[in-house]
C-alpha atoms as a PDB file:
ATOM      1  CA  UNK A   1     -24.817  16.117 -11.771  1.00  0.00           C
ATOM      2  CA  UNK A   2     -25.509  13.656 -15.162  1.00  0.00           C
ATOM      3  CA  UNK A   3     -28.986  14.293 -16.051  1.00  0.00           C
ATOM      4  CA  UNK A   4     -28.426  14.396 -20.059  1.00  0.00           C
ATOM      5  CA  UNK A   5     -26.995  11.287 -22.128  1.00  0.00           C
ATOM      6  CA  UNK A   6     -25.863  13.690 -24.855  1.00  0.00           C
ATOM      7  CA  UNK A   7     -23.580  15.640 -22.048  1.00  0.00           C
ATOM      8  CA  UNK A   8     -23.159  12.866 -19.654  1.00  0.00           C
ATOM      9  CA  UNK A   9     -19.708  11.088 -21.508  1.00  0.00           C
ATOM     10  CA  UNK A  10     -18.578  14.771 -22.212  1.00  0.00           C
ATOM     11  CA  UNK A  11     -18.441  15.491 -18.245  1.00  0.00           C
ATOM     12  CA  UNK A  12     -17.285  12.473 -17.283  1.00  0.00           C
ATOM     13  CA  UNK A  13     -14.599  12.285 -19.813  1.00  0.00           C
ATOM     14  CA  UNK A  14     -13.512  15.682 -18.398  1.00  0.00           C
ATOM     15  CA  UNK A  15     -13.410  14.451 -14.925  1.00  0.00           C
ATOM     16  CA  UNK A  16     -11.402  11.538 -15.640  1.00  0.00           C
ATOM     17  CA  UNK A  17      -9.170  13.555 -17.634  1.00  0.00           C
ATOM     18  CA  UNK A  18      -8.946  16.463 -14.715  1.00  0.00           C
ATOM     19  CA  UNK A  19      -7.756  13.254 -12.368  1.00  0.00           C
ATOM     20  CA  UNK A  20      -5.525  11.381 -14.995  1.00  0.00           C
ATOM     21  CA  UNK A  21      -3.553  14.252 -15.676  1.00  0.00           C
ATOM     22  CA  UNK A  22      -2.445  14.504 -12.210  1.00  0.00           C
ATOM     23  CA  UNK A  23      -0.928  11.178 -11.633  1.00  0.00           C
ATOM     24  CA  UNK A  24       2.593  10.707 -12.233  1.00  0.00           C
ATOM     25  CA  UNK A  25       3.396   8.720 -15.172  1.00  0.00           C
ATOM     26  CA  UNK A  26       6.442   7.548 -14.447  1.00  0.00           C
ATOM     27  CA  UNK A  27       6.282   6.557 -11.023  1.00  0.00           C
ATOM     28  CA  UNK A  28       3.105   5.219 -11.489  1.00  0.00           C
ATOM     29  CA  UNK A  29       1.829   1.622  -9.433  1.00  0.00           C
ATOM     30  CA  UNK A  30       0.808  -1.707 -11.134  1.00  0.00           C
ATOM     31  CA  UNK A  31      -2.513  -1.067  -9.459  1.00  0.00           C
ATOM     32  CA  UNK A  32      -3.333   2.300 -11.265  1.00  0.00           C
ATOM     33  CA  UNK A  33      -2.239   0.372 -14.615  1.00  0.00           C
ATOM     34  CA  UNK A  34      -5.068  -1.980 -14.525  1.00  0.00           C
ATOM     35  CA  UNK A  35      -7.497   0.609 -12.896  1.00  0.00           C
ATOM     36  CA  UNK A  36      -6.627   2.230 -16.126  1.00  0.00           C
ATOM     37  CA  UNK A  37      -6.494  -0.350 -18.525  1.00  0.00           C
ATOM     38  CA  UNK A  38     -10.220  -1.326 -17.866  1.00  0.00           C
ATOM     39  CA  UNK A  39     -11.326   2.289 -19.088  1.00  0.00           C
ATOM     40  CA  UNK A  40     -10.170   1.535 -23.156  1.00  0.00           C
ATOM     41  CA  UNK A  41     -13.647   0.265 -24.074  1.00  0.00           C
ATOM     42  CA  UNK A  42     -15.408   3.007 -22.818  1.00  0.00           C
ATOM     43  CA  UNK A  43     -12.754   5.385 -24.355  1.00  0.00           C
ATOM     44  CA  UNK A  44     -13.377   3.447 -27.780  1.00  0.00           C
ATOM     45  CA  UNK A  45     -16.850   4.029 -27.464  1.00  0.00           C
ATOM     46  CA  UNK A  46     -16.530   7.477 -26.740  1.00  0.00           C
ATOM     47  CA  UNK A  47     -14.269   7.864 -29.968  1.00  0.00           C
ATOM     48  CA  UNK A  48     -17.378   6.993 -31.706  1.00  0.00           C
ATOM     49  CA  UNK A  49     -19.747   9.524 -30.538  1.00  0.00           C
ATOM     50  CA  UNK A  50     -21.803  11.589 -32.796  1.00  0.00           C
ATOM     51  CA  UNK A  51     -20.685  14.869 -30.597  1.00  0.00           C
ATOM     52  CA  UNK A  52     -17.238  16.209 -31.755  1.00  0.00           C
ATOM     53  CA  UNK A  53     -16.416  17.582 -28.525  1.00  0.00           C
ATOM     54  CA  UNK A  54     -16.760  14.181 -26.629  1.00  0.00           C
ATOM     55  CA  UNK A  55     -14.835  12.837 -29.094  1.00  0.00           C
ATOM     56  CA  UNK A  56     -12.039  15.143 -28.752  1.00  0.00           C
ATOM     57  CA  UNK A  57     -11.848  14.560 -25.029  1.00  0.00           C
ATOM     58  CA  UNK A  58     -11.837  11.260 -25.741  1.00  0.00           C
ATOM     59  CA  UNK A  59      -8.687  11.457 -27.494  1.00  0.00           C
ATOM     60  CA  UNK A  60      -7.419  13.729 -24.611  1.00  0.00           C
ATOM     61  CA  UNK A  61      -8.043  11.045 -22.208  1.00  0.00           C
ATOM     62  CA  UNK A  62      -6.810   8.253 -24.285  1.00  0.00           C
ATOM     63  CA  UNK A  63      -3.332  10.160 -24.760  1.00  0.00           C
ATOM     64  CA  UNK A  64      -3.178  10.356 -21.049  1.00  0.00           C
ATOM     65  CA  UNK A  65      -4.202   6.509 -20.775  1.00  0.00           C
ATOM     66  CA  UNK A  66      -1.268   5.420 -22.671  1.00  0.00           C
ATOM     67  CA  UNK A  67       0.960   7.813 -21.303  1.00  0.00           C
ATOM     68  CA  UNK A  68      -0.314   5.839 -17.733  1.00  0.00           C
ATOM     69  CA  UNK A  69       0.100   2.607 -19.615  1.00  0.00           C
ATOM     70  CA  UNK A  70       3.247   3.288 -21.431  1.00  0.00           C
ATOM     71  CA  UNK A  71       2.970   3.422 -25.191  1.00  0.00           C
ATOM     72  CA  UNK A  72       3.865  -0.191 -25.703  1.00  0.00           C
ATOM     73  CA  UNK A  73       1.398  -2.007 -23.196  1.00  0.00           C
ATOM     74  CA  UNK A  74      -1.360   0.981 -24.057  1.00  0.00           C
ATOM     75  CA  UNK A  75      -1.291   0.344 -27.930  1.00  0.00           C
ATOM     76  CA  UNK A  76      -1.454  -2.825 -27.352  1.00  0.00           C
ATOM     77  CA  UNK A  77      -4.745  -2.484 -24.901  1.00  0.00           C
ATOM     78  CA  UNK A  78      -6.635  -0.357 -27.786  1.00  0.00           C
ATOM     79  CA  UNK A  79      -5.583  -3.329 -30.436  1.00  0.00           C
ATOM     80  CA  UNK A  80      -7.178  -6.088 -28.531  1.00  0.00           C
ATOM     81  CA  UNK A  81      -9.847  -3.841 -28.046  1.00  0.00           C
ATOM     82  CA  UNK A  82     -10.290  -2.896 -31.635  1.00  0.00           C
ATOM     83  CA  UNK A  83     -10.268  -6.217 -32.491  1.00  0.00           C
ATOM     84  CA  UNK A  84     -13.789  -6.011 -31.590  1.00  0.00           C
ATOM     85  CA  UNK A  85     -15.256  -3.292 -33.515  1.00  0.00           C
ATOM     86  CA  UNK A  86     -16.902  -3.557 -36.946  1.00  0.00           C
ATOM     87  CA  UNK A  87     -14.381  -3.406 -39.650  1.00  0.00           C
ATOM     88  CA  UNK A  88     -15.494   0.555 -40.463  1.00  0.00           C
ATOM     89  CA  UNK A  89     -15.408   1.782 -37.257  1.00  0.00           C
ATOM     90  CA  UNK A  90     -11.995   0.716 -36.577  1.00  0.00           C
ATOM     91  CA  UNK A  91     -10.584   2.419 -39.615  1.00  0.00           C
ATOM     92  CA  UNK A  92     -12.111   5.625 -38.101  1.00  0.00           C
ATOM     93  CA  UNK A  93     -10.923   5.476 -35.102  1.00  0.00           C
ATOM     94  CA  UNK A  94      -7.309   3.725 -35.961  1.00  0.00           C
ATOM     95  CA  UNK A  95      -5.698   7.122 -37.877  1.00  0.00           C
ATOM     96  CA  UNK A  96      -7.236   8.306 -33.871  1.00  0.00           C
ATOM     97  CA  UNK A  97      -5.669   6.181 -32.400  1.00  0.00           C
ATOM     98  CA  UNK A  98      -1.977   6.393 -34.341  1.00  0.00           C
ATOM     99  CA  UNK A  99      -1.952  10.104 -33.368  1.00  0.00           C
ATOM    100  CA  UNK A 100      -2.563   9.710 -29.875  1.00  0.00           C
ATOM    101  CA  UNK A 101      -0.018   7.005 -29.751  1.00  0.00           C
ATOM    102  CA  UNK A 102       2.336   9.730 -31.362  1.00  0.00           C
ATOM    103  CA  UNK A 103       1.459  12.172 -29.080  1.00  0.00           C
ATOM    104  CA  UNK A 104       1.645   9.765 -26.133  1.00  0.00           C
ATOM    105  CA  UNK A 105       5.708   9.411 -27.008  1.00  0.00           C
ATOM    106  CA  UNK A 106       5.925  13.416 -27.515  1.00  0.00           C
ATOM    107  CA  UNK A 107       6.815  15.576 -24.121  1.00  0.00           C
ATOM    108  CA  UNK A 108       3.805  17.500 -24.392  1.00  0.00           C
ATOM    109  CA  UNK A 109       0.997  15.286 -24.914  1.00  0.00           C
ATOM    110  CA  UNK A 110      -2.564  16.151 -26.204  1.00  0.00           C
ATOM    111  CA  UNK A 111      -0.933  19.551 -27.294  1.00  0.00           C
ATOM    112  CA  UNK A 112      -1.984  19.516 -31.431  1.00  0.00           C
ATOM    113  CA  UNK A 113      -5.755  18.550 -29.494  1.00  0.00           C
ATOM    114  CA  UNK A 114      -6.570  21.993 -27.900  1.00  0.00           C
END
């Protein structure tokens, strides 16, 4: 159960990424696409945390969400999103960002993140 903020994103971060990894990229359904696509502000949230671990899954799970997306349409999904972060947090999170694009493309995702 979620009782504690500080462990709350961490476990559901791990969930999602549990459920994500099982779907099949490549024959994957419009419908799962946008289901997806509406989880990249959370994700850019969670790249922000203060708790190293969360932030690592966060990566996890973004890898996986533009694996889902496909590189093109998911890089493009973080951009918009960036566009509305604070000019220092998105040059955190963009060298992030870059890699998990990178290791979106590779055949075994997430890999260099364990």
């Amino acid at each position: 159960p979620l009782s504690s903020a500080k462990t709350d994103r961490q476990k559901l971060l791990t969930y999602i990424l549990q459920h994500f990894e099982s779907i099949n990229t490549k024959e994957n359904d419009f419908k799962n696409k946008l289901e997806v696509e509406e989880l990249v502000d959370g994700l850019l949230s969670c790249l922000q945390s203060r708790d190293a671990q969360t932030r690592k899954t966060a990566l996890k799970v973004v890898i996986v969400v533009v694996k889902i997306l496909g590189v093109e349409q998911g890089e493009s999904a973080f951009k918009i999103a960036c566009r509305d972060l604070k000019p220092a947090v998105n040059r955190t999170i963009s060298p992030l960002l870059k890699s998990a694009y990178r290791a979106a493309s590779a055949d075994d995702p997430g890999s260099q993140f364990k």
